[in-house]
Protein backbone atom coordinates (compact mmCIF):
# COMPACT_ATOMS: atom_id res chain seq x y z
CA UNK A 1 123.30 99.32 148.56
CA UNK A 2 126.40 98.20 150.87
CA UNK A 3 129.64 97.78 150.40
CA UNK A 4 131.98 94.64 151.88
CA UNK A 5 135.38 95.77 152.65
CA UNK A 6 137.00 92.90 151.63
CA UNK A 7 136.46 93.68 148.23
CA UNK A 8 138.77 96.46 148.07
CA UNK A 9 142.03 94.30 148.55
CA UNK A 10 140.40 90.95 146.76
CA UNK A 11 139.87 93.45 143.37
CA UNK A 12 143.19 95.15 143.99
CA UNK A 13 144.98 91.78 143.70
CA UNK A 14 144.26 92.02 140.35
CA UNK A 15 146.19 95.60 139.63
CA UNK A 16 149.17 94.09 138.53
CA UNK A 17 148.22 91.92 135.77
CA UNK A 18 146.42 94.59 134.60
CA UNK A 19 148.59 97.20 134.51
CA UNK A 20 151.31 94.46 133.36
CA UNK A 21 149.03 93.60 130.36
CA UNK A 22 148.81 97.28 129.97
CA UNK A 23 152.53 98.01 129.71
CA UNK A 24 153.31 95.23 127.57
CA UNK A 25 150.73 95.99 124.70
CA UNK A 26 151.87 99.58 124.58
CA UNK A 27 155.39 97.97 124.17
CA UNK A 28 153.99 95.83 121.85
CA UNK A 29 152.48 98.89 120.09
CA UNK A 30 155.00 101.54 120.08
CA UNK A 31 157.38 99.14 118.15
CA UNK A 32 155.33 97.49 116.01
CA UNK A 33 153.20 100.86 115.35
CA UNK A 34 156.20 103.16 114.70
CA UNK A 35 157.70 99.78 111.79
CA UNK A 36 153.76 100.28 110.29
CA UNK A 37 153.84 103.98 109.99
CA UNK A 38 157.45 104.17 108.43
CA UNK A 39 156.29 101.64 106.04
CA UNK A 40 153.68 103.43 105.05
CA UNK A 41 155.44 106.87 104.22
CA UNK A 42 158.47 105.29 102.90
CA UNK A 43 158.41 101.90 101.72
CA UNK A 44 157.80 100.67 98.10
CA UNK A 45 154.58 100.26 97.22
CA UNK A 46 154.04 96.68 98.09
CA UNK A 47 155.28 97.27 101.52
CA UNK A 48 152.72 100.05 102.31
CA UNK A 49 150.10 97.61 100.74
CA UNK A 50 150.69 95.03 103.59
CA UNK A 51 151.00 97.82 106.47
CA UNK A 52 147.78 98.90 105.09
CA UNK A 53 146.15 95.67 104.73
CA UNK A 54 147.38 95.00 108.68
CA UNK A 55 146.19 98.19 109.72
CA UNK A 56 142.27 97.79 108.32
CA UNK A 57 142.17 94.46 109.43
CA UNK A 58 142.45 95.62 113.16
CA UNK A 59 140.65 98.80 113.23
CA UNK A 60 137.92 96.75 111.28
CA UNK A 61 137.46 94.11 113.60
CA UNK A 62 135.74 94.06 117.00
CA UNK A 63 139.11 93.02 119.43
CA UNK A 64 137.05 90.69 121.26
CA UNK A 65 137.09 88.66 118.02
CA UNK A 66 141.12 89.03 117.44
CA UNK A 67 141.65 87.71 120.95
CA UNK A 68 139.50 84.82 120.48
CA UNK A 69 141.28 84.48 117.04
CA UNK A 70 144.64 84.24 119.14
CA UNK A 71 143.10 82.15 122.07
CA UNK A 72 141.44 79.71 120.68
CA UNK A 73 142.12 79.57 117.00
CA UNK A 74 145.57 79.33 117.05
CA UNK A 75 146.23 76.39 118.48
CA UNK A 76 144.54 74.59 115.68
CA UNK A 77 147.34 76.12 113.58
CA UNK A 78 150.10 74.39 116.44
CA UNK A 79 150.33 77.46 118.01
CA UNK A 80 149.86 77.41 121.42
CA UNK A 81 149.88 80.28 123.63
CA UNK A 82 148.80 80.81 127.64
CA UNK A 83 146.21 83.18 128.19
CA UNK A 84 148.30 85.45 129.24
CA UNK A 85 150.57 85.26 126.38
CA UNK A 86 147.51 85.39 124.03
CA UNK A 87 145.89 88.81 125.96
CA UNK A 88 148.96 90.15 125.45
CA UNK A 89 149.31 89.55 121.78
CA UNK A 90 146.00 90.21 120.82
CA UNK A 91 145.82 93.53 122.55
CA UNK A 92 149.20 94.51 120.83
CA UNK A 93 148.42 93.66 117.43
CA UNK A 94 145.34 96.42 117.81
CA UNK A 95 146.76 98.90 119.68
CA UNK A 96 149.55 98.44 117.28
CA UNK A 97 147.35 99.42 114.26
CA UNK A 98 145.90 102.62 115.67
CA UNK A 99 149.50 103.76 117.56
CA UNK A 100 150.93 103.27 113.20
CA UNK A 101 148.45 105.62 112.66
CA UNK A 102 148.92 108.21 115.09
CA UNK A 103 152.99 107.65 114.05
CA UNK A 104 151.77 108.46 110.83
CA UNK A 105 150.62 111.61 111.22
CA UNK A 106 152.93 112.79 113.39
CA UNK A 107 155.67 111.85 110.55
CA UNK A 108 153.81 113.59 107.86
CA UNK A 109 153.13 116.49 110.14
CA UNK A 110 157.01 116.54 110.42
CA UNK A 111 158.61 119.52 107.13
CA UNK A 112 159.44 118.23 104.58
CA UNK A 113 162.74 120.31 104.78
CA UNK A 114 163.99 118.51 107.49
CA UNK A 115 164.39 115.22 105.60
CA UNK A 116 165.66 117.64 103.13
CA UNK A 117 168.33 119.50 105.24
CA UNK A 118 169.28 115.91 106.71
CA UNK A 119 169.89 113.68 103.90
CA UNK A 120 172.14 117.52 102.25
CA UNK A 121 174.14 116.65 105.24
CA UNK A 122 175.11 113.16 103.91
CA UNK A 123 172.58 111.27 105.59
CA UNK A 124 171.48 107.88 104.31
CA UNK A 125 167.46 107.75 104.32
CA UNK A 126 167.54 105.43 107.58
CA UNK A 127 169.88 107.86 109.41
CA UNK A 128 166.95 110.84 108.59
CA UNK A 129 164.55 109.10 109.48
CA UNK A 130 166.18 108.21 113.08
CA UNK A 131 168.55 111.25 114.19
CA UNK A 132 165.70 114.21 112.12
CA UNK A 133 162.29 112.63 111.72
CA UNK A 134 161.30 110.20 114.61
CA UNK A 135 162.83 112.63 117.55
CA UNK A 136 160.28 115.36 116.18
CA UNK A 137 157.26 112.58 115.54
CA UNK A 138 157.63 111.08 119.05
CA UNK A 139 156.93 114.83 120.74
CA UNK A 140 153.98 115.56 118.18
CA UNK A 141 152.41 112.06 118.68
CA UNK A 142 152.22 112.31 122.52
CA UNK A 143 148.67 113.85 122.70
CA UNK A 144 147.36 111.81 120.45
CA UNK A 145 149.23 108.50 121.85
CA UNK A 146 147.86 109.37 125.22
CA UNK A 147 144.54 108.43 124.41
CA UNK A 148 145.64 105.02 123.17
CA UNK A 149 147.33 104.52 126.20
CA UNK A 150 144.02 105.18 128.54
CA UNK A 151 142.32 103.20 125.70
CA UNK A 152 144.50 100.23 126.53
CA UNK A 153 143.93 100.46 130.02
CA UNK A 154 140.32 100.23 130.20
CA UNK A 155 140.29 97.56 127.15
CA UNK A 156 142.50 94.93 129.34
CA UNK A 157 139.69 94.24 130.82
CA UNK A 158 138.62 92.08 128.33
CA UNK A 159 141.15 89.50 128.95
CA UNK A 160 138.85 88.27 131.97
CA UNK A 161 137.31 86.16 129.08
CA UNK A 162 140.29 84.24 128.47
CA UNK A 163 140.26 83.16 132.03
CA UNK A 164 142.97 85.71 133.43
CA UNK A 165 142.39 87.26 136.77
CA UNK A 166 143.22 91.06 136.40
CA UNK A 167 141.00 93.46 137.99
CA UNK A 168 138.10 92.72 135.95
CA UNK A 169 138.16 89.04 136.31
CA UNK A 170 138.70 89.85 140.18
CA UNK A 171 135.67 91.66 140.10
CA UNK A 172 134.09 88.72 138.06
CA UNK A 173 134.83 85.76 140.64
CA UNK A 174 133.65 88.21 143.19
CA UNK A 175 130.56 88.56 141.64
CA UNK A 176 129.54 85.09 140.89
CA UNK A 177 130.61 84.18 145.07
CA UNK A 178 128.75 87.24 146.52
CA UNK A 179 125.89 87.35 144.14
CA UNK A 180 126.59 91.56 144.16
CA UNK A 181 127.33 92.45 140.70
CA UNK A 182 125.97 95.89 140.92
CA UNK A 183 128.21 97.25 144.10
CA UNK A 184 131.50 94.91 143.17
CA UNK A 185 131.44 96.11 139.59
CA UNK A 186 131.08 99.70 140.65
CA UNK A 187 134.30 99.23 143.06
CA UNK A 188 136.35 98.28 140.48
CA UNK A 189 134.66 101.16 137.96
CA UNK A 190 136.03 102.92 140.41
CA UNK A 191 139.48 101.45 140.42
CA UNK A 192 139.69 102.12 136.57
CA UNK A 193 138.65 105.80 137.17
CA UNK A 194 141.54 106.09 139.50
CA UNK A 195 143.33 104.30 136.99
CA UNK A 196 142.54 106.53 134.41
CA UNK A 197 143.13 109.86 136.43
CA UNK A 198 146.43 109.05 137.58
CA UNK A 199 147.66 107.91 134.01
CA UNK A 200 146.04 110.97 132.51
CA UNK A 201 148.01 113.22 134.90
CA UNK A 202 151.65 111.66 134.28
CA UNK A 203 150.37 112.06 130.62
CA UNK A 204 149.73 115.30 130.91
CA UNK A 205 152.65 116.40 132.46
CA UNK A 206 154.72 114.34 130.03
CA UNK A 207 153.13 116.27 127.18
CA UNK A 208 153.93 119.59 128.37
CA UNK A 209 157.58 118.63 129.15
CA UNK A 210 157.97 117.85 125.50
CA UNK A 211 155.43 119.78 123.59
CA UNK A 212 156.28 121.69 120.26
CA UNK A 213 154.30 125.31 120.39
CA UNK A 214 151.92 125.37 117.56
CA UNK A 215 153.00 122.04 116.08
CA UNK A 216 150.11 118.55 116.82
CA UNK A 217 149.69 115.46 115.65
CA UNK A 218 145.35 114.61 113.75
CA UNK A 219 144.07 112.19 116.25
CA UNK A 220 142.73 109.01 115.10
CA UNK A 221 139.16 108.06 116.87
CA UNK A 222 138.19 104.32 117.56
C-alpha cells in the first residue's frame, strides 16, 4: 500500500463545499428545529400534529431517499433546484427534525416556574418564551446538539451522489482515475477524522463555557 501525494491537495479542494454544506444545514436546522420544538410544547393541537407528522417523516426515512426526493423528484413538481441547492435542503430538512427534538427536551427540561415567574412579570407568552425559556434551552441543548453537528459533517458526504464535488466526491473522481479506492478513500477517512476532532474540540470547549451544573438536555440517537 502507497500513497500519491497529490492526493492530499486534489481531496482537500473539496473542504470547502463540505464544510459549506455543513454550515448551511445546521443553519438550516437550528431555525427550522427550534420553530418544530416550540410548536410542539406550545402550539394548539393541530399545530403539534404537523410538527409531529414532519418530524417522523425524517427520522423515518433513510436521507439518501429525501435527497433523491429533492434532486430528482422535484422537478417533476416545477421545482427545480442545483445540486447544490438540493444537498443543502435535503440535509436541512433532517437535521432539522432531530435538532426539534433535542430543542425539545431542552425546553421541557427548562422549570416550569420560570415561564411562571416570567409571564407574573407581564410577559406575553412569546416574550417568555424568548427573553426566559430559549436562553436556558440553547445552553442545555449544546451537548446534545453537538452530536448532530459531527453527524452532519460526516453525512455531507452523501451529496457526492448528486454530482457535487466535496471531499467525498474528490475522493470519488480520484478513485475512478487512479484505480486506488482503498488508499484514496482512507486519505480522506482521514480528513473526516481530522474533521471530526477539531469540531469536537471547539464543541467541547463551547459546552463548558456555557454549561449549567447539574442541569442536561436527553439525547436523541439516530
Amino acid at each position: 500500500m502507497s500513497f500519491e501525494w497529490e492526493w492530499f491537495p486534489k481531496l482537500a479542494e473539496g473542504l470547502p463545499l463540505t464544510l459549506q454544506i455543513t454550515f448551511s444545514c445546521i443553519a438550516i436546522g437550528i431555525v427550522l428545529g427550534v420553530l418544530l420544538a416550540l410548536g410542539r410544547v406550545y402550539g394548539h393541537r393541530i399545530l403539534r400534529g404537523i410538527c409531529i407528522v414532519y418530524i417522523q417523516f425524517f427520522r423515518g426515512t433513510p436521507l439518501l431517499v429525501q435527497l433523491f426526493i429533492v434532486y430528482n423528484g422535484f422537478p417533476n413538481l416545477g421545482i427545480t433546484l442545483t445540486a447544490l441547492q438540493s444537498g443543502i435542503l435535503a440535509l436541512g430538512l433532517n437535521t432539522a427534525a432531530y435538532q426539534a427534538e433535542y430543542f425539545r427536551g431542552a425546553i421541557q427540561a427548562v422549570r416550569g416556574g420560570q415561564m411562571l415567574a416570567a409571564r407574573s412579570l407581564g410577559m406575553s407568552l412569546p416574550q417568555a418564551i424568548r427573553y426566559a425559556i430559549l436562553p436556558q434551552a440553547f445552553r442545555l441543548v449544546l451537548p446534545a446538539w453537538s452530536n448532530e453537528f459531527i453527524l452532519m459533517l460526516k453525512y455531507s458526504s452523501i451529496v457526492f451522489t448528486v454530482t457535487l464535488l466535496d471531499l467525498m466526491g474528490k475522493a470519488k473522481r480520484l478513485a475512478a482515475r487512479d484505480s486506488r479506492s482503498f488508499e484514496i478513500f482512507l486519505v480522506a477517512a482521514l480528513y473526516y477524522l481530522v474533521l471530526v476532532f477539531i469540531v469536537s474540540t471547539l464543541l467541547r470547549l463551547l459546552e463548558k463555557r456555557v454549561r449549567i451544573p447539574g442541569l442536561g438536555a436527553p439525547s436523541q440517537h439516530r
